[in-house]
Every structure is written in C-alpha cells, then in structure tokens.
PDB file of N, CA and C in Angstrom:
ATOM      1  N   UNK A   1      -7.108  54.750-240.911  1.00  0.00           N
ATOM      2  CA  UNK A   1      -6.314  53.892-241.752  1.00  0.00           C
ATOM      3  C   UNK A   1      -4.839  54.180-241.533  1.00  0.00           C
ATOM      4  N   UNK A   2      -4.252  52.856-242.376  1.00  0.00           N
ATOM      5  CA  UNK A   2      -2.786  53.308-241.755  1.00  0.00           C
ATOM      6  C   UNK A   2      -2.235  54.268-243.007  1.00  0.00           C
ATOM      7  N   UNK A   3      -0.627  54.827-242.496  1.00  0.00           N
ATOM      8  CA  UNK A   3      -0.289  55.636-243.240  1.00  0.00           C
ATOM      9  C   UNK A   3       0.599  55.012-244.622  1.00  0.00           C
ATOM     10  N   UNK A   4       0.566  53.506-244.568  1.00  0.00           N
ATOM     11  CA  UNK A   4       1.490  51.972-245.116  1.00  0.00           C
ATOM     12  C   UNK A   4       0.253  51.693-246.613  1.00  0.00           C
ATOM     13  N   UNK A   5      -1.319  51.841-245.922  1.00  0.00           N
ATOM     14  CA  UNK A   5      -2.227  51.718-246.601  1.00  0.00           C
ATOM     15  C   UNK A   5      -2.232  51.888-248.097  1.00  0.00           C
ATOM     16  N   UNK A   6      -2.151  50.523-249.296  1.00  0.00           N
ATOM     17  CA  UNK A   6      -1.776  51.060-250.383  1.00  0.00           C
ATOM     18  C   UNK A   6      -2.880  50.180-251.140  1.00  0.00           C
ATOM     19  N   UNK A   7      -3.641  50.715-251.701  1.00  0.00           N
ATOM     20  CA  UNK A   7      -5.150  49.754-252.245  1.00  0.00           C
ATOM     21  C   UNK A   7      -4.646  49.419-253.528  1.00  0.00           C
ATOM     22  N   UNK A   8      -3.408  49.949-254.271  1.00  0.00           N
ATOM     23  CA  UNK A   8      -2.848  48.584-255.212  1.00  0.00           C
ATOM     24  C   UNK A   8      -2.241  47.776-254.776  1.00  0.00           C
ATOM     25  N   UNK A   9      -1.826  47.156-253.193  1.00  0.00           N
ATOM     26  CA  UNK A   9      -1.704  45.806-253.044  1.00  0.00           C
ATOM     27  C   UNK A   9      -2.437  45.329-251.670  1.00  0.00           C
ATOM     28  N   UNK A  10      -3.396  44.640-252.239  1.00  0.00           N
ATOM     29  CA  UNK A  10      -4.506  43.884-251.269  1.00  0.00           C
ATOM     30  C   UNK A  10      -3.890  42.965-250.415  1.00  0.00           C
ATOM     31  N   UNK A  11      -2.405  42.136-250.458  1.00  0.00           N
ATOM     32  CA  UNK A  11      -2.190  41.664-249.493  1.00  0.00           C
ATOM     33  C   UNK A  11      -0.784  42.436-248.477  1.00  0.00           C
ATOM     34  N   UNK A  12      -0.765  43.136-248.802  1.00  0.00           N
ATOM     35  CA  UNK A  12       0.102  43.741-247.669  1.00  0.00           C
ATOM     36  C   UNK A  12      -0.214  43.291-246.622  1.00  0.00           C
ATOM     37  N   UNK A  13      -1.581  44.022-246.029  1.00  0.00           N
ATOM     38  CA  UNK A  13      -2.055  43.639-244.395  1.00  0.00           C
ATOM     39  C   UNK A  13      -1.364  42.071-244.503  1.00  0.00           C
ATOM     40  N   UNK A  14      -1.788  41.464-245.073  1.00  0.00           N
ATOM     41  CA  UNK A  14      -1.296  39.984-244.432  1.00  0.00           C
ATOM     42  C   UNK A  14       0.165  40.149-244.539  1.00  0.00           C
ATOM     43  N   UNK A  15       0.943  40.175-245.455  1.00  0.00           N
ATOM     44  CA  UNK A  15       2.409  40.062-245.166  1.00  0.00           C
ATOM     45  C   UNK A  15       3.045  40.942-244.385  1.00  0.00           C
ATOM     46  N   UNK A  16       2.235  41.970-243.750  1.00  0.00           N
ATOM     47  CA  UNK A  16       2.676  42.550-242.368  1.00  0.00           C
ATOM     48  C   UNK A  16       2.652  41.778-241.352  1.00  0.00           C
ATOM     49  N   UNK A  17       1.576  41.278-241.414  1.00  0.00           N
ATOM     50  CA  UNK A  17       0.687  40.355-240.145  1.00  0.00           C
ATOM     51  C   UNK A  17       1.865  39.295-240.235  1.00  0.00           C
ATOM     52  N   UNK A  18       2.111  38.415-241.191  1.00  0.00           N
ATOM     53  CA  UNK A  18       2.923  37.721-241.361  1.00  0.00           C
ATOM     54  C   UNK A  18       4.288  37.848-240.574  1.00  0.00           C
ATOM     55  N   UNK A  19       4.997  38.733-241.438  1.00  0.00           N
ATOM     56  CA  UNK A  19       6.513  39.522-240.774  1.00  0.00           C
ATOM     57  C   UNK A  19       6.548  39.786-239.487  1.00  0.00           C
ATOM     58  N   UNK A  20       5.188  40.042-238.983  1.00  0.00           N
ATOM     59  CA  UNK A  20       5.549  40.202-237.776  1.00  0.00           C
ATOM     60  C   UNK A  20       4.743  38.819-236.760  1.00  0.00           C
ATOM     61  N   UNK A  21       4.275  37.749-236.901  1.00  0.00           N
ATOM     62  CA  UNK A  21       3.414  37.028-236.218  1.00  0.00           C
ATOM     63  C   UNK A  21       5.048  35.754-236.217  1.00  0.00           C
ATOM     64  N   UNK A  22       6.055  35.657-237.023  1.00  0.00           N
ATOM     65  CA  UNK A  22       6.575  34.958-236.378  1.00  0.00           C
ATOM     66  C   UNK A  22       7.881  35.421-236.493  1.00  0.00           C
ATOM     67  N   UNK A  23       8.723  34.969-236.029  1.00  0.00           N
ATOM     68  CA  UNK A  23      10.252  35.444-235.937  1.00  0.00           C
ATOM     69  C   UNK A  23      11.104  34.984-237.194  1.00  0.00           C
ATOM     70  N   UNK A  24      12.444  36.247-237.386  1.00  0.00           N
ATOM     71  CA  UNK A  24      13.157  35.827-238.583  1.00  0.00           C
ATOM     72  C   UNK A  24      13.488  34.822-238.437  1.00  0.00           C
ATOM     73  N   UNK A  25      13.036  33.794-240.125  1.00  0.00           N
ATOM     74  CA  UNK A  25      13.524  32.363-239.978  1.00  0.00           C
ATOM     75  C   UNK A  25      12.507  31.061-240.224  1.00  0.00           C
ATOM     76  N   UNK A  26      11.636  31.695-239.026  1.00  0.00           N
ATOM     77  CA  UNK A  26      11.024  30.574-238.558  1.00  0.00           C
ATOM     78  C   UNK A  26      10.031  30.475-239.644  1.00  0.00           C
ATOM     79  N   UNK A  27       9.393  29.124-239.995  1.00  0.00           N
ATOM     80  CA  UNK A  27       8.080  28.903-240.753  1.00  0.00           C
ATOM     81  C   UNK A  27       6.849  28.769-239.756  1.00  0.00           C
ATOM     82  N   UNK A  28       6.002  29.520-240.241  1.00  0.00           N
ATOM     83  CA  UNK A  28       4.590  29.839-239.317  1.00  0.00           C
ATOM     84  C   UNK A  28       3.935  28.261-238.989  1.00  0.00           C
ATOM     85  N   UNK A  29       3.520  27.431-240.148  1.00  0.00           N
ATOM     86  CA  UNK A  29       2.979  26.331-239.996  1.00  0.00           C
ATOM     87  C   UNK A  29       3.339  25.197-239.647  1.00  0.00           C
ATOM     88  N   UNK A  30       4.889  24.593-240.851  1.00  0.00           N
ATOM     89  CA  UNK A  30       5.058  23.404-240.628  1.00  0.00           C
ATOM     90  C   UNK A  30       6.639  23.677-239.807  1.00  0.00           C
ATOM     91  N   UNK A  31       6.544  23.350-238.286  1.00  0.00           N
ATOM     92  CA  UNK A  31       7.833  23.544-237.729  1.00  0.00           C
ATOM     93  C   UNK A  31       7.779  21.967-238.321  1.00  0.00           C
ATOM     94  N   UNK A  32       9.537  22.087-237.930  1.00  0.00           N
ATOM     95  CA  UNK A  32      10.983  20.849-238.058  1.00  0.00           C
ATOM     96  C   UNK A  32      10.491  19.360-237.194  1.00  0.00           C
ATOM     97  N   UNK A  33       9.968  18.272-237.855  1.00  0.00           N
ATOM     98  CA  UNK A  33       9.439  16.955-237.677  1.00  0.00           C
ATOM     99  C   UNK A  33      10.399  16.686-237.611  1.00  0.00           C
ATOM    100  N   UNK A  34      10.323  15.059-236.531  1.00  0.00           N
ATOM    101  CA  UNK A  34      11.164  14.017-236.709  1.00  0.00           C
ATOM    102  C   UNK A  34      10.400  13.000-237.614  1.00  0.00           C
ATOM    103  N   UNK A  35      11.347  12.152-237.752  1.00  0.00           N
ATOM    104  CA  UNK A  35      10.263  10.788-238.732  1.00  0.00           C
ATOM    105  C   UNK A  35       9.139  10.129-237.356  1.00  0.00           C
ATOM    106  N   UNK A  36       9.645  10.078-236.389  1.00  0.00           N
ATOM    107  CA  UNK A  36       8.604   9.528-235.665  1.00  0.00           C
ATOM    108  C   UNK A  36       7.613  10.370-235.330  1.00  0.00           C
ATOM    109  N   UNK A  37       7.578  11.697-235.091  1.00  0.00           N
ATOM    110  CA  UNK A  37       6.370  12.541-234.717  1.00  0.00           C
ATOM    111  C   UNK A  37       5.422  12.648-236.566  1.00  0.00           C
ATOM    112  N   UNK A  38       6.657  12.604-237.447  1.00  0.00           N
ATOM    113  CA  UNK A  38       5.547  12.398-238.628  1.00  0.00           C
ATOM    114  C   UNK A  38       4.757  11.087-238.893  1.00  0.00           C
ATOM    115  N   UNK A  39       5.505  10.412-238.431  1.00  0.00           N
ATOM    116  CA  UNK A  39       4.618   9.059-238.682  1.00  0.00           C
ATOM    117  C   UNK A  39       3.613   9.004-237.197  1.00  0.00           C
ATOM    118  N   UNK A  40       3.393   9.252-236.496  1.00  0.00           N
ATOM    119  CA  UNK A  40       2.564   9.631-235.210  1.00  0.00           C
ATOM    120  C   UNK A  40       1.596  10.464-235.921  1.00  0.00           C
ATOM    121  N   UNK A  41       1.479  11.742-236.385  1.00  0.00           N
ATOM    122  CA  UNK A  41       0.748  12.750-237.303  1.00  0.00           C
ATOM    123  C   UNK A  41       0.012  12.130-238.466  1.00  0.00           C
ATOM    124  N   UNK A  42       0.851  11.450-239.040  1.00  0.00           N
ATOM    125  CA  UNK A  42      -0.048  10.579-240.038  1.00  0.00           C
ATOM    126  C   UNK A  42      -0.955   9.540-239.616  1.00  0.00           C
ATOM    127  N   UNK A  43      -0.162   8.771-238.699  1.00  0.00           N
ATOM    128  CA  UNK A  43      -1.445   7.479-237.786  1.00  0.00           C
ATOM    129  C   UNK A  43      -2.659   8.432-237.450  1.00  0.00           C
ATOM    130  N   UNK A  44      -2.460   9.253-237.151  1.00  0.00           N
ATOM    131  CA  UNK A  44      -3.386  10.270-236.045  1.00  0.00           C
ATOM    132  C   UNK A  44      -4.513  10.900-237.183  1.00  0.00           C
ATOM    133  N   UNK A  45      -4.187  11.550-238.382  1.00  0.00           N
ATOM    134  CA  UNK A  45      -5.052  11.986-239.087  1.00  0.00           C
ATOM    135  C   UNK A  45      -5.772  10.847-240.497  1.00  0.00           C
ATOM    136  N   UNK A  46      -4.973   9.570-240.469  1.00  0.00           N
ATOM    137  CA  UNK A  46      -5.879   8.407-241.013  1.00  0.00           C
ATOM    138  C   UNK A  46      -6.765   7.434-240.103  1.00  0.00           C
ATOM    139  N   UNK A  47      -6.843   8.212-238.438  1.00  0.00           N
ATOM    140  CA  UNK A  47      -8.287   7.829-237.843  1.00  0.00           C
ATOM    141  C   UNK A  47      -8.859   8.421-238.011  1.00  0.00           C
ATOM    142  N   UNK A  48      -8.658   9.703-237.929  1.00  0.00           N
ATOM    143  CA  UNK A  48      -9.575  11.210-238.298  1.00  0.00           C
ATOM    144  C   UNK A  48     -10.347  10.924-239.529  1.00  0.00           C
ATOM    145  N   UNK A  49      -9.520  10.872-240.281  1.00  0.00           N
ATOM    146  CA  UNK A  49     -10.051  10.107-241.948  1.00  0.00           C
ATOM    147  C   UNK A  49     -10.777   9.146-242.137  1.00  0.00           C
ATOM    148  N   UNK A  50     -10.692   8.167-241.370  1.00  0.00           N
ATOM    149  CA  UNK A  50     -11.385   6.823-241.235  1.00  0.00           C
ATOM    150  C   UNK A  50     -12.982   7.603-240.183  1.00  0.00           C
ATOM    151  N   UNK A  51     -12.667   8.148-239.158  1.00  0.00           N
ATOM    152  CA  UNK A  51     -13.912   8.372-238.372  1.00  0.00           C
ATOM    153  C   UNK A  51     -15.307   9.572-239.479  1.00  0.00           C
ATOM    154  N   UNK A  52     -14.400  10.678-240.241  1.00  0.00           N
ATOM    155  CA  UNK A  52     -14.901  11.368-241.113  1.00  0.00           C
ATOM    156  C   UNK A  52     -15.739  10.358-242.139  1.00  0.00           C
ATOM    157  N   UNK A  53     -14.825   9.599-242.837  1.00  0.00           N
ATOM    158  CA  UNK A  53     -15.669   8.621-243.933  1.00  0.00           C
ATOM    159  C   UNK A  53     -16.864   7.549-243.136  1.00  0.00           C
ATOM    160  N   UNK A  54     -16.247   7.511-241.973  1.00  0.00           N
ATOM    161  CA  UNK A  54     -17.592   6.443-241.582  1.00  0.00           C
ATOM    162  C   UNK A  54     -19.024   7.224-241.501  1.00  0.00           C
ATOM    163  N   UNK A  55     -18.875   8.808-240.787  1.00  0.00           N
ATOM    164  CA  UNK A  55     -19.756   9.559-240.816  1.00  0.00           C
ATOM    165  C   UNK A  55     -20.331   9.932-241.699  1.00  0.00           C
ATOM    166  N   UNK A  56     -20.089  10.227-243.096  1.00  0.00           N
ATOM    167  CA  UNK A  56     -19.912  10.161-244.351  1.00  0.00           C
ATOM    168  C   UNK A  56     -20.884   9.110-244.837  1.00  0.00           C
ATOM    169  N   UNK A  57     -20.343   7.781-244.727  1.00  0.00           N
ATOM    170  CA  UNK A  57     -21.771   7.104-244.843  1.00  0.00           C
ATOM    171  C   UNK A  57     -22.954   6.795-244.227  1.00  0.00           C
ATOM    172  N   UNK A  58     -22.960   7.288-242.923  1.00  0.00           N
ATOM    173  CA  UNK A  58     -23.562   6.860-242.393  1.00  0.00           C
ATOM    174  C   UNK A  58     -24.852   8.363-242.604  1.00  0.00           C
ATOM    175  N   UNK A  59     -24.283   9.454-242.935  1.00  0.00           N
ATOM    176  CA  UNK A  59     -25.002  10.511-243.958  1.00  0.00           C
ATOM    177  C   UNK A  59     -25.706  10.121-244.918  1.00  0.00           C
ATOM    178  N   UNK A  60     -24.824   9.931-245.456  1.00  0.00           N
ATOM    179  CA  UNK A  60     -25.610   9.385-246.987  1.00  0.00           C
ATOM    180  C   UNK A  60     -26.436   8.528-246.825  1.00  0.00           C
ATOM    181  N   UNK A  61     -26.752   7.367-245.888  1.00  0.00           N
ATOM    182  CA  UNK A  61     -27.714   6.204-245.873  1.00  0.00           C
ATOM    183  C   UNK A  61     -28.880   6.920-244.746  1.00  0.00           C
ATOM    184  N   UNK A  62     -28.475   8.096-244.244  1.00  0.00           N
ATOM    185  CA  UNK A  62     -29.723   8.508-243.687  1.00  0.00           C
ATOM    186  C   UNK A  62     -30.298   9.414-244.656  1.00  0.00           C
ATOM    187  N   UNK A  63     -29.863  10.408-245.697  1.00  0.00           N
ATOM    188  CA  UNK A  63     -30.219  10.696-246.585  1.00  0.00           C
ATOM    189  C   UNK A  63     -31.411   9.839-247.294  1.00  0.00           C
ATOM    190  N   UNK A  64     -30.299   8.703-247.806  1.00  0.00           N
ATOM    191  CA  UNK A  64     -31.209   8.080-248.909  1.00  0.00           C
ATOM    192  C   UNK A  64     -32.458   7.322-248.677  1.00  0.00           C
ATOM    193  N   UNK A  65     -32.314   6.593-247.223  1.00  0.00           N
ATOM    194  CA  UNK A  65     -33.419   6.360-246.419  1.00  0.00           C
ATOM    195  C   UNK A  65     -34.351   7.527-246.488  1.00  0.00           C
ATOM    196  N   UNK A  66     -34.514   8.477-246.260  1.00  0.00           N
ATOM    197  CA  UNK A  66     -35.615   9.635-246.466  1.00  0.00           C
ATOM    198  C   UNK A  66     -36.344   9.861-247.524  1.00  0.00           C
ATOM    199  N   UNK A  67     -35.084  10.059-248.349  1.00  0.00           N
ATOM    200  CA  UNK A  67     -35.561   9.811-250.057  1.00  0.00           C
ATOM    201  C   UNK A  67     -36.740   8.618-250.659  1.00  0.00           C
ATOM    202  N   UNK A  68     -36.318   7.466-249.757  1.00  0.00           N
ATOM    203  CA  UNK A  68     -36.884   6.408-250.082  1.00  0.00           C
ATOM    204  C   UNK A  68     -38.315   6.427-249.132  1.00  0.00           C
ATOM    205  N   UNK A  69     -38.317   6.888-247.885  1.00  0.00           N
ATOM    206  CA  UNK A  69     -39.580   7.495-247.255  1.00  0.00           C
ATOM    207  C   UNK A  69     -40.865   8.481-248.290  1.00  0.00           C
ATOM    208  N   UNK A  70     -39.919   9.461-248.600  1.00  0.00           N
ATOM    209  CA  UNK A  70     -40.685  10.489-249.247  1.00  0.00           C
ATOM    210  C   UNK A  70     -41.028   9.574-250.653  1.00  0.00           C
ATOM    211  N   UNK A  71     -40.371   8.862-251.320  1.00  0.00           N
ATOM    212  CA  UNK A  71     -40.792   8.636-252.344  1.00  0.00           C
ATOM    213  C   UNK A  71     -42.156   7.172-252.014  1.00  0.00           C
ATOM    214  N   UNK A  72     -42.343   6.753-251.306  1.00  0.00           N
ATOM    215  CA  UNK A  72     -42.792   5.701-250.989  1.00  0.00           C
ATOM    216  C   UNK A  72     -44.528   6.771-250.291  1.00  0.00           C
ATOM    217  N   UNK A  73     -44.024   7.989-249.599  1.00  0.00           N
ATOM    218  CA  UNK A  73     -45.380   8.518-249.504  1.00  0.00           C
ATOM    219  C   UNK A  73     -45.709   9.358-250.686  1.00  0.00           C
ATOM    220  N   UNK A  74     -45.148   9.509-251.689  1.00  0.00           N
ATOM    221  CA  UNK A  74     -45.940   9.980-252.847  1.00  0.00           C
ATOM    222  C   UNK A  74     -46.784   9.126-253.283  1.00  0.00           C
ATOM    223  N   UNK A  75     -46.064   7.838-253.755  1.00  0.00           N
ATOM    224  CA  UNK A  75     -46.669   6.733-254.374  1.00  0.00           C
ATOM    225  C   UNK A  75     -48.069   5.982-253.879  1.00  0.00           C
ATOM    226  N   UNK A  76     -47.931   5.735-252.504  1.00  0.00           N
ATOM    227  CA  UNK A  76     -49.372   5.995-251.957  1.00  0.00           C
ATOM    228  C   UNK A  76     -50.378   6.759-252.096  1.00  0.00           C
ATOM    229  N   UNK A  77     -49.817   8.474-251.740  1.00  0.00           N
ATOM    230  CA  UNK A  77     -50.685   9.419-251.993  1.00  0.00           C
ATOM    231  C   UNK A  77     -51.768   9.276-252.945  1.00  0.00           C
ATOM    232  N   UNK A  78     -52.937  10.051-252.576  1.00  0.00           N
ATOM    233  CA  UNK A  78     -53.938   9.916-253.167  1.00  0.00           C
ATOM    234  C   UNK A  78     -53.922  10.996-255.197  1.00  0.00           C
ATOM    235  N   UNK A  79     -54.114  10.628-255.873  1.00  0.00           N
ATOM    236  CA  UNK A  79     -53.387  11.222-256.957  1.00  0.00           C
ATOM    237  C   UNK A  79     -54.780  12.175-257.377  1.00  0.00           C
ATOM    238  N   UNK A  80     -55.029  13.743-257.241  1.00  0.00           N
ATOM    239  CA  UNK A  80     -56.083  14.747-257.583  1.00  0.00           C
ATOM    240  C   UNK A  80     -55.649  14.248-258.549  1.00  0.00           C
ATOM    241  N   UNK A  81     -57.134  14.184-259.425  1.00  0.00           N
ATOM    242  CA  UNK A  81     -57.569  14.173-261.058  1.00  0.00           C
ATOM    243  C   UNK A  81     -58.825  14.734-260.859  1.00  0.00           C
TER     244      UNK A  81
END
C-alpha cells in the first residue's frame, strides 16, 4: 500500500488518478466545442437514440409475442383434476 493511503478518505485514489491523468487546466471530459461540432454531436447521438428506441420496441414486441405464445399453450393445456 501506499504511504498517501488514508481509509478516512475513499476517494483520494481517484483524485490522484485525476490530478494526474490530465494536465493543469484542462477538463478530462468535455473539451472546448464549436457550435458546429455541437450540433454535429447532437445529430449524431439523436440517431443513436432513434436506432436504441427502435430496438427497444422491437424487444418489447418480441417479448410480448412469447407471453402471448406461453399463455395460449397454457390455455390449451390439458388441465390435471
């Protein structure tokens, strides 16, 4: 272990990791957009969005199709009495 190691604060390791993973200044995630690369970023993740939701239903209607399988072979089934 290190000699920094202080178990009353659980995130140190990360704000080491941090301090040192990018340079003074800089923000780790969202670097400096123009309006056109943001509006490019946004077109780009409302296909993503659009392709996710289509999958999405197209889940759910294979789901419920099954549901409607299984329930359709109960109802047949032969009923022990």
């Amino acid at each position: 272990m290190s000699a920094d190691f202080n178990p009353g604060d659980p995130f140190a390791m990360f704000r080491q990791f941090w301090q040192n993973a990018t340079p003074a200044g800089a923000q780790p995630f969202l670097p400096p957009m123009s309006e056109e690369e943001i509006e490019r970023k946004l077109a780009e993740l409302r296909v993503v969005e659009g392709w996710l939701a289509m999958n999405m239903g197209v889940l759910s209607m294979q789901i419920k199709t099954l549901e409607m399988q299984k329930a359709a072979l109960q109802a047949i089934k032969p009923k022990d009495n």
